[in-house]
C-alpha atoms as a PDB file:
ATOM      1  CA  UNK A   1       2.545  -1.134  13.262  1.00  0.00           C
ATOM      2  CA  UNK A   2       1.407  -4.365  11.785  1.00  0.00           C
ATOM      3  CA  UNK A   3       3.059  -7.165  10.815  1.00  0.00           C
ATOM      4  CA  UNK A   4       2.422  -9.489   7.757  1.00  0.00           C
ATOM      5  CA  UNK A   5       3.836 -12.654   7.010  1.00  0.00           C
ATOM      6  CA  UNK A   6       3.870 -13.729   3.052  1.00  0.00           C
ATOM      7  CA  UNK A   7       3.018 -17.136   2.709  1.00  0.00           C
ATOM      8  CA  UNK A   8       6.146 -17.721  -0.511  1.00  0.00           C
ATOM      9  CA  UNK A   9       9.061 -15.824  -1.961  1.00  0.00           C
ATOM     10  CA  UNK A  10       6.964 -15.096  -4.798  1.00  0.00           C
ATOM     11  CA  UNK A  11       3.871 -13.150  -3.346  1.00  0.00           C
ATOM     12  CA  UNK A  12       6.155 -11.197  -0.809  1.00  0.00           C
ATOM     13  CA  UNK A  13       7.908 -10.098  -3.535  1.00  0.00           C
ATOM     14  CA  UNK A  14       5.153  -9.091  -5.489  1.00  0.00           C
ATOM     15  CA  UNK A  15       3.893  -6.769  -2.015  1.00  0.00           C
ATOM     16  CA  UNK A  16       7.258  -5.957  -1.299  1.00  0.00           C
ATOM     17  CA  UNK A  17       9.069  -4.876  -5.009  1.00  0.00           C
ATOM     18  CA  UNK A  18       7.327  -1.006  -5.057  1.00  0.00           C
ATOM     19  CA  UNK A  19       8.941  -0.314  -1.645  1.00  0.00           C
ATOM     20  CA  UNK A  20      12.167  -2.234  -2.765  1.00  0.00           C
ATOM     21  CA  UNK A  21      12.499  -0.454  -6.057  1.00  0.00           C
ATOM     22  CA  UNK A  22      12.209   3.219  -4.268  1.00  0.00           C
ATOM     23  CA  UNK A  23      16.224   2.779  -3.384  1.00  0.00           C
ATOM     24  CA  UNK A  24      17.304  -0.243  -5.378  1.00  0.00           C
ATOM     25  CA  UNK A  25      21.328   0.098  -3.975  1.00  0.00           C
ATOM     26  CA  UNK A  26      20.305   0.339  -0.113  1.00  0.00           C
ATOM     27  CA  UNK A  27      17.829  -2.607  -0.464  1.00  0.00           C
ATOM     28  CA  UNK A  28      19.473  -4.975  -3.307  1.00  0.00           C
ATOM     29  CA  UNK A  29      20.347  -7.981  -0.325  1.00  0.00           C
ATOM     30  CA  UNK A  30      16.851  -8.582   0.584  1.00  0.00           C
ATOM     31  CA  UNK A  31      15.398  -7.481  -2.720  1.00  0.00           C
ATOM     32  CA  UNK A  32      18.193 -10.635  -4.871  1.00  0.00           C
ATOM     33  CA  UNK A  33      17.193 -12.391  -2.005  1.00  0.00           C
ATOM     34  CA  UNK A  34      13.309 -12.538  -2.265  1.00  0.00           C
ATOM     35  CA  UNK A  35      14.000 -12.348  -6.650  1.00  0.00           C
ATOM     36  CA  UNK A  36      16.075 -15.440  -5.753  1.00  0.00           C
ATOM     37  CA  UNK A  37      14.133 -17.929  -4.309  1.00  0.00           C
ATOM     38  CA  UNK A  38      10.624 -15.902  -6.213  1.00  0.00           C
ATOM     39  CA  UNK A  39      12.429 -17.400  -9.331  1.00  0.00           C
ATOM     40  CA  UNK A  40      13.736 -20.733  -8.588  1.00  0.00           C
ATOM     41  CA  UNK A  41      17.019 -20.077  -8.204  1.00  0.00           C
ATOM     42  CA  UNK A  42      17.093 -20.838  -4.128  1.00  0.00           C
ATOM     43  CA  UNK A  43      15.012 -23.610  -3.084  1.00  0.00           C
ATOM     44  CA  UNK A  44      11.494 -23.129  -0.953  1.00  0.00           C
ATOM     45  CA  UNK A  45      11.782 -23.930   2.452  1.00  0.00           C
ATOM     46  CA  UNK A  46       8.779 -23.595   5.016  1.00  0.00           C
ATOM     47  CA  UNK A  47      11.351 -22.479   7.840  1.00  0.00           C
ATOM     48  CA  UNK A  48      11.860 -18.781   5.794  1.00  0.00           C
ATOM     49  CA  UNK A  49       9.998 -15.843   6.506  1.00  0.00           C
ATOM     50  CA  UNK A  50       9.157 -13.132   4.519  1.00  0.00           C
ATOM     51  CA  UNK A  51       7.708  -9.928   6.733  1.00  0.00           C
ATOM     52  CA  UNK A  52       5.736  -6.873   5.530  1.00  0.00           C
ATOM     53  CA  UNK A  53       5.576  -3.870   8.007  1.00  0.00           C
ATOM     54  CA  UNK A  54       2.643  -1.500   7.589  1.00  0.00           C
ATOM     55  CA  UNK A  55       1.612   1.517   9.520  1.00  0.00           C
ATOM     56  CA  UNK A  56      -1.923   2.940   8.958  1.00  0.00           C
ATOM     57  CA  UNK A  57      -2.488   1.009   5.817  1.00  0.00           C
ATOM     58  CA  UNK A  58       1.182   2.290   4.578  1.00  0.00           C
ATOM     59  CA  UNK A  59       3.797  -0.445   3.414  1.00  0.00           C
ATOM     60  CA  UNK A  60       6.610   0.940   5.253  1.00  0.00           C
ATOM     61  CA  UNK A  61       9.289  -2.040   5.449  1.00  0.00           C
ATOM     62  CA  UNK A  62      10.096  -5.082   4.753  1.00  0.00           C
ATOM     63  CA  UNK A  63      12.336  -8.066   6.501  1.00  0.00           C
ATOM     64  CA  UNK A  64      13.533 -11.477   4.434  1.00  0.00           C
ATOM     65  CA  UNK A  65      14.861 -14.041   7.432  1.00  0.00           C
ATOM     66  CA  UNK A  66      16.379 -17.388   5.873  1.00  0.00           C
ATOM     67  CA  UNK A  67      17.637 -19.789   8.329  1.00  0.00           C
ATOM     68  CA  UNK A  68      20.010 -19.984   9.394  1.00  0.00           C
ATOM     69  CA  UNK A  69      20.742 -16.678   8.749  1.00  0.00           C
ATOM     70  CA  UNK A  70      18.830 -13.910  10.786  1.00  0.00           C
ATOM     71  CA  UNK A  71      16.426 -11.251   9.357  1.00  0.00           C
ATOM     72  CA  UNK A  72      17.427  -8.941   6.449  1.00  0.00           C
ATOM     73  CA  UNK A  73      15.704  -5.681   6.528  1.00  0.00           C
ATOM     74  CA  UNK A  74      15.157  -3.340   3.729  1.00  0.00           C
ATOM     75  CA  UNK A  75      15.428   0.923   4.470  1.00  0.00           C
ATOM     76  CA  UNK A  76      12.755   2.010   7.295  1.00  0.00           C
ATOM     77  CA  UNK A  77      12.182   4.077   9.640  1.00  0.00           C
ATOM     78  CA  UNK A  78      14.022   3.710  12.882  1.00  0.00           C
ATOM     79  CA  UNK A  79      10.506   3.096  14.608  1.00  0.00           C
ATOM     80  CA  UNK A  80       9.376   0.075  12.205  1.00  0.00           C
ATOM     81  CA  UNK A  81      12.713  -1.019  12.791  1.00  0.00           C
ATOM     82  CA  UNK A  82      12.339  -1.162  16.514  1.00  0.00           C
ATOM     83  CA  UNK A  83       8.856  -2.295  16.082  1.00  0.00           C
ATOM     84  CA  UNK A  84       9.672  -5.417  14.083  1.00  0.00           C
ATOM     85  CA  UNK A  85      12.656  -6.424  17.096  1.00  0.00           C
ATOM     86  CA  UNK A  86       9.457  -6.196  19.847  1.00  0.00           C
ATOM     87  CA  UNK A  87       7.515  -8.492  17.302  1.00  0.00           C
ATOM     88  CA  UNK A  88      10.558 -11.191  17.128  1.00  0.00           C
ATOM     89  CA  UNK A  89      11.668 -10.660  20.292  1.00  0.00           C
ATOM     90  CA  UNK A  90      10.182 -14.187  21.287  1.00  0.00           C
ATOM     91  CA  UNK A  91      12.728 -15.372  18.795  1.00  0.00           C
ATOM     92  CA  UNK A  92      16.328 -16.127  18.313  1.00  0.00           C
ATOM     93  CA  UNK A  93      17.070 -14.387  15.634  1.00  0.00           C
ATOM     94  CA  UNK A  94      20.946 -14.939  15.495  1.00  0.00           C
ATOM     95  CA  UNK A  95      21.532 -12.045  13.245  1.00  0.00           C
ATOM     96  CA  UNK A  96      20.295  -8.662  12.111  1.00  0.00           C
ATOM     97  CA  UNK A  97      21.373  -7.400   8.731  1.00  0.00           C
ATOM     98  CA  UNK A  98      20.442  -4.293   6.402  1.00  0.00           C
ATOM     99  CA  UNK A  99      20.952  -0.606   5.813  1.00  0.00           C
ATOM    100  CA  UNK A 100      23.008   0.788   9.013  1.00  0.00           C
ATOM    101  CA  UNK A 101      20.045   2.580  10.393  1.00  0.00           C
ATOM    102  CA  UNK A 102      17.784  -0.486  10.191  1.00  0.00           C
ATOM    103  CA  UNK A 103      19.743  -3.010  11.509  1.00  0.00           C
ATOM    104  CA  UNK A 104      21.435  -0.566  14.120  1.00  0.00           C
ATOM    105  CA  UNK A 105      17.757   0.189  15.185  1.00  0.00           C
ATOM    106  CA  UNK A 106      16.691  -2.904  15.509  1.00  0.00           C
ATOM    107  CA  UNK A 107      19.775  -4.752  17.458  1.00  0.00           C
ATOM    108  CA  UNK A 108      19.602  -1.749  19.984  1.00  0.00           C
ATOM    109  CA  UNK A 109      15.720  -2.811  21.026  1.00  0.00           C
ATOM    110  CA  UNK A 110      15.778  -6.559  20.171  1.00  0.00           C
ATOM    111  CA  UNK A 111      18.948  -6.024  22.755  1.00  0.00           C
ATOM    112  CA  UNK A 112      16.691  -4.033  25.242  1.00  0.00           C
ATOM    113  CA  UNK A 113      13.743  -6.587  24.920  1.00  0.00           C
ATOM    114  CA  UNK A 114      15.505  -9.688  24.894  1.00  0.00           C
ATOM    115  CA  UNK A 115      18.982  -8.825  27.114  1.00  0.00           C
ATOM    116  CA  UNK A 116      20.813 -10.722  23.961  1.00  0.00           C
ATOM    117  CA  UNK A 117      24.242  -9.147  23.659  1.00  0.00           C
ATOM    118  CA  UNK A 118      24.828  -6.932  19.866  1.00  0.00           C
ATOM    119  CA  UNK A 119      28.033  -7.251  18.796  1.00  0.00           C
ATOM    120  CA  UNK A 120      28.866  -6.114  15.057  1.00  0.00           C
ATOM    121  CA  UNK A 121      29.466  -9.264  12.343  1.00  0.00           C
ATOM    122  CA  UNK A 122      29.860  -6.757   9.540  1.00  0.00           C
ATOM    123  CA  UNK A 123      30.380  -3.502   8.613  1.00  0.00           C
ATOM    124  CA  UNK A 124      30.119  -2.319   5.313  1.00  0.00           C
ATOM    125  CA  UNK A 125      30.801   0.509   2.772  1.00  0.00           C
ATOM    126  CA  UNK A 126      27.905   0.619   0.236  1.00  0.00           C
ATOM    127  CA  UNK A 127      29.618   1.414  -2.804  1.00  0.00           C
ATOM    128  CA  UNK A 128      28.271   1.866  -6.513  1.00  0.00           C
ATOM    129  CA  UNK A 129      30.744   2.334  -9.739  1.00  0.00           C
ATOM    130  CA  UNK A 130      31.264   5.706 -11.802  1.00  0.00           C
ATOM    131  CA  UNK A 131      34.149   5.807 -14.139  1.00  0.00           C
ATOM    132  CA  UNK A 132      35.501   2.244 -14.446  1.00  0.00           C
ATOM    133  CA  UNK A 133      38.980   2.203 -14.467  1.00  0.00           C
ATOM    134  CA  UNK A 134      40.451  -1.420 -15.221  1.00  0.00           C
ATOM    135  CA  UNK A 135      44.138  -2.414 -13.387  1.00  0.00           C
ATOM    136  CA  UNK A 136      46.792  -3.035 -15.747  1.00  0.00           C
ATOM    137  CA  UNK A 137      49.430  -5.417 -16.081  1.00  0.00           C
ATOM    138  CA  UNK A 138      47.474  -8.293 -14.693  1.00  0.00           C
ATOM    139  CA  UNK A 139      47.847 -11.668 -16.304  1.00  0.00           C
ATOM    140  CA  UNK A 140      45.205 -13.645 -17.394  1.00  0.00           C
ATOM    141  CA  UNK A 141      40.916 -12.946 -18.645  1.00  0.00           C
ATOM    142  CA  UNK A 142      38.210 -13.402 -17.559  1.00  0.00           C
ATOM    143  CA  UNK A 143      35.100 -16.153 -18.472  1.00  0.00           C
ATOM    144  CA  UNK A 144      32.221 -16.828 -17.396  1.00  0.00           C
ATOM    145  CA  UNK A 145      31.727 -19.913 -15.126  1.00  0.00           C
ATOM    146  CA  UNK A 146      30.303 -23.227 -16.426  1.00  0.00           C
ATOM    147  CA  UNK A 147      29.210 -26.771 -15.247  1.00  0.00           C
ATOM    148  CA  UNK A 148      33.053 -27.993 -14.901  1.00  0.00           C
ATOM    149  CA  UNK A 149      33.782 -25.294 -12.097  1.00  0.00           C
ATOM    150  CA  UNK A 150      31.176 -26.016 -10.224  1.00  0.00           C
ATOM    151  CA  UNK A 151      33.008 -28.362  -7.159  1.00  0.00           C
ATOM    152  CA  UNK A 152      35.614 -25.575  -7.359  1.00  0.00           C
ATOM    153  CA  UNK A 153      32.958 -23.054  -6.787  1.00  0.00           C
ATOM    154  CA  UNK A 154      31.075 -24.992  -3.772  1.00  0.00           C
ATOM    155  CA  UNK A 155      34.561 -25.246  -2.255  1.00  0.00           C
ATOM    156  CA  UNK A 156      36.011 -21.354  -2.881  1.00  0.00           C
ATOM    157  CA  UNK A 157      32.579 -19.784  -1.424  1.00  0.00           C
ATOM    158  CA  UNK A 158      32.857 -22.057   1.496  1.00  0.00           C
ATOM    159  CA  UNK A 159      36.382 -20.926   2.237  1.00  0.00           C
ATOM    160  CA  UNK A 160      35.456 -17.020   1.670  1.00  0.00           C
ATOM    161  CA  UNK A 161      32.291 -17.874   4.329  1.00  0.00           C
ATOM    162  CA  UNK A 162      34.608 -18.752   6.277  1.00  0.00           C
ATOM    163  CA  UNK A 163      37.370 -16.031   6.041  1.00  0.00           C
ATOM    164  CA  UNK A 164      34.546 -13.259   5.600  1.00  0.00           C
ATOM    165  CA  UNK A 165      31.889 -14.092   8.229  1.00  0.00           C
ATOM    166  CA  UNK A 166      33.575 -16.001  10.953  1.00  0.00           C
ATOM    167  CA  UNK A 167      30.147 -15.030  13.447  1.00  0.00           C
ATOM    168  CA  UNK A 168      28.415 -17.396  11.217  1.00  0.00           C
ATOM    169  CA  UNK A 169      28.738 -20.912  10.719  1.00  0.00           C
ATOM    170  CA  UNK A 170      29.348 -21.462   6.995  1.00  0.00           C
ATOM    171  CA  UNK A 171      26.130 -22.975   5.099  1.00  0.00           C
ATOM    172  CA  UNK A 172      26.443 -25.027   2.446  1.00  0.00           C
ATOM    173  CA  UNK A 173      26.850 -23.154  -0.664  1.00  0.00           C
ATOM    174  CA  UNK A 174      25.844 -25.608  -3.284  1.00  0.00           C
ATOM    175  CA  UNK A 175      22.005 -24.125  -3.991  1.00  0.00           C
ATOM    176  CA  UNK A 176      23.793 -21.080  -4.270  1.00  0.00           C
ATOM    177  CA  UNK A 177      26.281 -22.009  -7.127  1.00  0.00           C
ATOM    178  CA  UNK A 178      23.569 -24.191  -8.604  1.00  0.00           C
ATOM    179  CA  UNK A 179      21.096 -21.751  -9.234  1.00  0.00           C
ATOM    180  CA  UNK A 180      22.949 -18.940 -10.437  1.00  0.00           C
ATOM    181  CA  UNK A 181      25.250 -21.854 -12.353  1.00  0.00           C
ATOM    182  CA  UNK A 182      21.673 -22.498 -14.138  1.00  0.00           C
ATOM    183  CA  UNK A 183      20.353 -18.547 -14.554  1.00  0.00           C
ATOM    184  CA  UNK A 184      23.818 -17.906 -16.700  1.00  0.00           C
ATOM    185  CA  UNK A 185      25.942 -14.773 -16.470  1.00  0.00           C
ATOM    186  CA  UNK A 186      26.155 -14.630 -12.551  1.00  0.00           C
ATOM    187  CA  UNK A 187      29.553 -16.285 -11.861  1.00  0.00           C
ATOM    188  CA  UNK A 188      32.956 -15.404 -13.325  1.00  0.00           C
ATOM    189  CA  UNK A 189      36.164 -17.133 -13.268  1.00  0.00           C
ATOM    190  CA  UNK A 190      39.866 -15.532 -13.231  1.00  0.00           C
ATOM    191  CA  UNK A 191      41.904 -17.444 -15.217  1.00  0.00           C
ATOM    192  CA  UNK A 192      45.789 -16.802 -14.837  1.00  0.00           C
ATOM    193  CA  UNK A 193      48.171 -19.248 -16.284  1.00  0.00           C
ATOM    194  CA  UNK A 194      46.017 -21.785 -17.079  1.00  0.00           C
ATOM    195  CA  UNK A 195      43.733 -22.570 -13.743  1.00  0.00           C
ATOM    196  CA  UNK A 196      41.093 -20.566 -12.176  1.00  0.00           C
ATOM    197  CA  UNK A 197      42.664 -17.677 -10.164  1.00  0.00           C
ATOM    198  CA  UNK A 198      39.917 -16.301  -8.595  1.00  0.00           C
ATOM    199  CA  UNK A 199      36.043 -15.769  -9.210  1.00  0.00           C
ATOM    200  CA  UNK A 200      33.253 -13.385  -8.649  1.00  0.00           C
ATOM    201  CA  UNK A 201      29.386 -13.566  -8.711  1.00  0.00           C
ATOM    202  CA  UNK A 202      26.690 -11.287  -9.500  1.00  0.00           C
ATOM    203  CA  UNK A 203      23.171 -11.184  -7.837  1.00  0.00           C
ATOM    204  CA  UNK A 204      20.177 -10.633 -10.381  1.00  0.00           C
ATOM    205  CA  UNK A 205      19.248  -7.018 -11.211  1.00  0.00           C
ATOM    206  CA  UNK A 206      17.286  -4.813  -9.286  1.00  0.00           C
ATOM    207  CA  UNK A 207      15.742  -1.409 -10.792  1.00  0.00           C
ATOM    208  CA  UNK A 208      18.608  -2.407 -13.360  1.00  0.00           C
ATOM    209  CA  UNK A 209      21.431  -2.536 -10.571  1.00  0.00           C
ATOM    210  CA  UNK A 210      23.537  -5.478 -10.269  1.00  0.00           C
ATOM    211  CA  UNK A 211      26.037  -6.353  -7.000  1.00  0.00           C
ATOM    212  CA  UNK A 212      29.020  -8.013  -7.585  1.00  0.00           C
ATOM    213  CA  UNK A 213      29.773 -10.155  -4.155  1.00  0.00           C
ATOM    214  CA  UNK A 214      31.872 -13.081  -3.523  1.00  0.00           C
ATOM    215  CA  UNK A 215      35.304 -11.908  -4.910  1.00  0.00           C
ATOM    216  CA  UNK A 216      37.792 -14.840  -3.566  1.00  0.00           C
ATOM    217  CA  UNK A 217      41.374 -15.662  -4.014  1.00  0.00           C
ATOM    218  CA  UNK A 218      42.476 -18.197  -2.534  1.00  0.00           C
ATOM    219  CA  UNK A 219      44.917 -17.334   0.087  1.00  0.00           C
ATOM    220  CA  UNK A 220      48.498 -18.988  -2.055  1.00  0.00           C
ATOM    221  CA  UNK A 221      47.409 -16.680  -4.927  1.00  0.00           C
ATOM    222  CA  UNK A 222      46.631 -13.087  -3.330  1.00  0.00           C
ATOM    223  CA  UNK A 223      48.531  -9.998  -3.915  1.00  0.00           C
ATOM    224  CA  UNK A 224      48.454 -10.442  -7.400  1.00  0.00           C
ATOM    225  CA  UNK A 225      46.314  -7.887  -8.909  1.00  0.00           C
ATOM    226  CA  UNK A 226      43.581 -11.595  -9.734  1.00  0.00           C
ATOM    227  CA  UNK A 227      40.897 -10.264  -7.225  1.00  0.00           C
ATOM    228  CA  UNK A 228      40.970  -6.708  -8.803  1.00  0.00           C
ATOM    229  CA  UNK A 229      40.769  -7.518 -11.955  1.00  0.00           C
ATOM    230  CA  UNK A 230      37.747 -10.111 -11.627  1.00  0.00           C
ATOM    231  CA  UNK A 231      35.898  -7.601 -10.315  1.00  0.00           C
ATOM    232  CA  UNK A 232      36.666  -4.844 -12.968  1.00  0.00           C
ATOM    233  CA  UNK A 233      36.138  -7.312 -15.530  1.00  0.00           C
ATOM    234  CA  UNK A 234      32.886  -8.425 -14.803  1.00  0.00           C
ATOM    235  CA  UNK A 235      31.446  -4.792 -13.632  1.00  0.00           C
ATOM    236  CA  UNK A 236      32.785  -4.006 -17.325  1.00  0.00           C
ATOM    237  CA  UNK A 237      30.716  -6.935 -18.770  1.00  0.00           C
ATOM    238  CA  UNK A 238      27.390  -6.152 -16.513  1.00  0.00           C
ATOM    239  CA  UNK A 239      27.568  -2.918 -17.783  1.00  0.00           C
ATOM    240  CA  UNK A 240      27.728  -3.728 -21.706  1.00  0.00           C
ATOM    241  CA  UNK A 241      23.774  -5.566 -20.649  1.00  0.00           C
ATOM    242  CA  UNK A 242      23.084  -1.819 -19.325  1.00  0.00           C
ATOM    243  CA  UNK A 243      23.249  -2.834 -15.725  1.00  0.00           C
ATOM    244  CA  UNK A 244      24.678  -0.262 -12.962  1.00  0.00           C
ATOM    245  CA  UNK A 245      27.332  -1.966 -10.732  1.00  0.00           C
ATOM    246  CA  UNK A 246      27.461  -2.170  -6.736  1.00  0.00           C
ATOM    247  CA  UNK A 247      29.236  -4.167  -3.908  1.00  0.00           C
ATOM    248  CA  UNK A 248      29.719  -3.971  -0.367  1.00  0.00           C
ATOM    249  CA  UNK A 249      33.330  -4.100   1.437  1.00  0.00           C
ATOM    250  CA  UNK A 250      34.382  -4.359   4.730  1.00  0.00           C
ATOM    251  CA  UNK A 251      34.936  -1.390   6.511  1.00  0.00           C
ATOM    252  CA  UNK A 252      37.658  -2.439   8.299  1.00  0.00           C
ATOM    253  CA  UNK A 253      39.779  -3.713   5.474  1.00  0.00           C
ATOM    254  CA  UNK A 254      41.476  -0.576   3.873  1.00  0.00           C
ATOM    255  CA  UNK A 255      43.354  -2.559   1.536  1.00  0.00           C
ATOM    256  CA  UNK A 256      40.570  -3.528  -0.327  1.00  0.00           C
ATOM    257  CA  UNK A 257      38.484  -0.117  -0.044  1.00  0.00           C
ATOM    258  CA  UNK A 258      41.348   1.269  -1.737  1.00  0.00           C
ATOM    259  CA  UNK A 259      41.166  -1.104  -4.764  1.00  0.00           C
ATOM    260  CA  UNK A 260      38.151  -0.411  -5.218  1.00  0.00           C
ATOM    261  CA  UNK A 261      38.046   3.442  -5.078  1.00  0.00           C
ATOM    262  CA  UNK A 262      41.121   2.929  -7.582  1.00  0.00           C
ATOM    263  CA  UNK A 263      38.735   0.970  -9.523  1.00  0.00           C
ATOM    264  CA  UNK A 264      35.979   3.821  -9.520  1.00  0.00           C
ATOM    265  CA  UNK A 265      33.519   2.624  -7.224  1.00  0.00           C
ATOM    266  CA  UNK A 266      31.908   5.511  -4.735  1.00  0.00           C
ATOM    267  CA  UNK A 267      30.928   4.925  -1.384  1.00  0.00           C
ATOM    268  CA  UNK A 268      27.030   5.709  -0.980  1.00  0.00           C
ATOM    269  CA  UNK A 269      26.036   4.549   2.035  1.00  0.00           C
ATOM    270  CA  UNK A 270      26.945   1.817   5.187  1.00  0.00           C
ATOM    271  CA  UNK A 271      25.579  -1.480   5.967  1.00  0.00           C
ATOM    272  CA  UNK A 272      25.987  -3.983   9.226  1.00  0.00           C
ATOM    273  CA  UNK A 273      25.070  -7.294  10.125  1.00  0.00           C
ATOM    274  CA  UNK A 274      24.686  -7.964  14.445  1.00  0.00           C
ATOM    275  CA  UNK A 275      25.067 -10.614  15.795  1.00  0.00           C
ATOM    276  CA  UNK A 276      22.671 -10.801  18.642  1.00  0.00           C
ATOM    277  CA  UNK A 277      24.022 -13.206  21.173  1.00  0.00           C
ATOM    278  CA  UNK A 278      21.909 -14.569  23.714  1.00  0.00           C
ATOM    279  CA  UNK A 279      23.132 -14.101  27.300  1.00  0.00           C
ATOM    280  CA  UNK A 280      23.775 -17.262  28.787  1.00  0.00           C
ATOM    281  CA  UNK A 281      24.114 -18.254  32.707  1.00  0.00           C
ATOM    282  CA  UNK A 282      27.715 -18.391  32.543  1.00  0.00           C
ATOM    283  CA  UNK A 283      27.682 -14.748  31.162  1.00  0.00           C
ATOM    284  CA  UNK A 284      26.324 -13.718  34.649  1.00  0.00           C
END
């Protein structure tokens, strides 16, 4: 195996894109991640790294690591997997993230390699939408998000950092909410009774599939149907620009798996992040 590193966003994603497209559900993280900062909408930084893996000439995976998060992988073999952990393995990666088989892959021999201790961050169904089926009954409609939401925004998507992926500290979110607060159509806003109730965002398309991430309610307005119908609002307005819909849900949280099978979404694969803890002395 051989390992490549892509000097910008822009020319790994020009390598990386005919691998990408081959599954565009299983690899849409890294691939709105590299389309993301390829296009301005996250700023450069010199501290990412964007990896190629070939083997005999053959692009066979691909690895987007943006600090402070770890490496997200892309579909590959169990073996390129493992070989990228020996490659980073004089690293502290923090994280592993990507299709289950990936990710599990490579936490198993970064673990073997380094001694660093893989426990699981996140689990996740894969899940894409067939028939859309809307919930009724739920006050309020849905708009897209503009300038004036934009504090609101910083502030909800720090909170659902927080509640979602507590083995992470919570980056700021700002560049986030500012970028896709400048592309248009990537943030949508609940509104129930007046005030924003909830909102959603939407990465860029890949291979014409769009995933909808980010649902939050805050905690005083849940169990009102808001979340639920955010989501099935804006799937139904991605779809009217021709785009299929995807997210990811936690495996562990059967109340919202069964929303959104209600919904019409179909489970089509698993995901996981690792966190890869470092043994320390005390750990003995």
């Amino acid at each position: 195996m051989e390992f490549t590193a892509d000097p910008d966003a822009a020319e790994f994603a020009a390598n990386a894109l005919p691998l990408l497209r081959r599954d565009p559900v299983a690899n849409n993280v890294v691939t709105s991640l590299a389309l993301a900062h390829a296009q301005g909408q996250l700023p450069a930084d010199p501290a990412n790294r964007w990896i190629r893996i070939t083997d005999a000439g053959e692009l066979v995976g691909v690895a987007a690591w943006i600090p402070p998060r770890g490496p997200v992988l892309s579909t590959m073999e169990p073996d390129a997997a493992a070989a990228l952990a020996d490659h980073l393995s004089t690293a502290d990666v923090g994280t592993v993230a990507g299709p289950a088989a990936s990710s599990d892959a490579f936490a198993r021999r970064y673990a073997v390699q380094t001694g660093a201790r893989p426990e699981i961050g996140l689990d996740l169904v894969v899940y894409r939408l067939g028939e859309l089926r809307r919930p009724a009954g739920v006050p309020g409609e849905l708009r897209e998000a503009g300038p004036r939401d934009r504090e609101l925004l910083v502030e909800w998507l720090y909170r659902f950092a927080v509640d979602a992926i507590p083995h992470q500290a919570p980056a700021d979110p700002t560049p986030i909410v500012d970028g896709r607060l400048r592309a248009g159509g990537q943030i949508w806003i609940w509104e129930a009774h007046g005030a924003p109730a909830c909102c959603v965002l939407a990465a860029s398309a890949v291979e014409g599939v769009t995933r909808l991430s980010h649902a939050y309610t805050p905690p005083e307005l849940r169990g009102k149907g808001f979340g639920a119908a955010a989501v099935a609002g804006s799937a139904e307005a991605l779809r009217r620009r021709g785009a299929a819909v995807m997210l990811n849900a936690d495996v562990h949280n059967p109340i919202t798996n069964r929303i959104y099978r209600r919904m019409g979404f179909e489970a089509v694969g698993r995901a996981r992040e690792w966190a890869l803890r470092p043994v320390s002395r005390d750990d003995g």
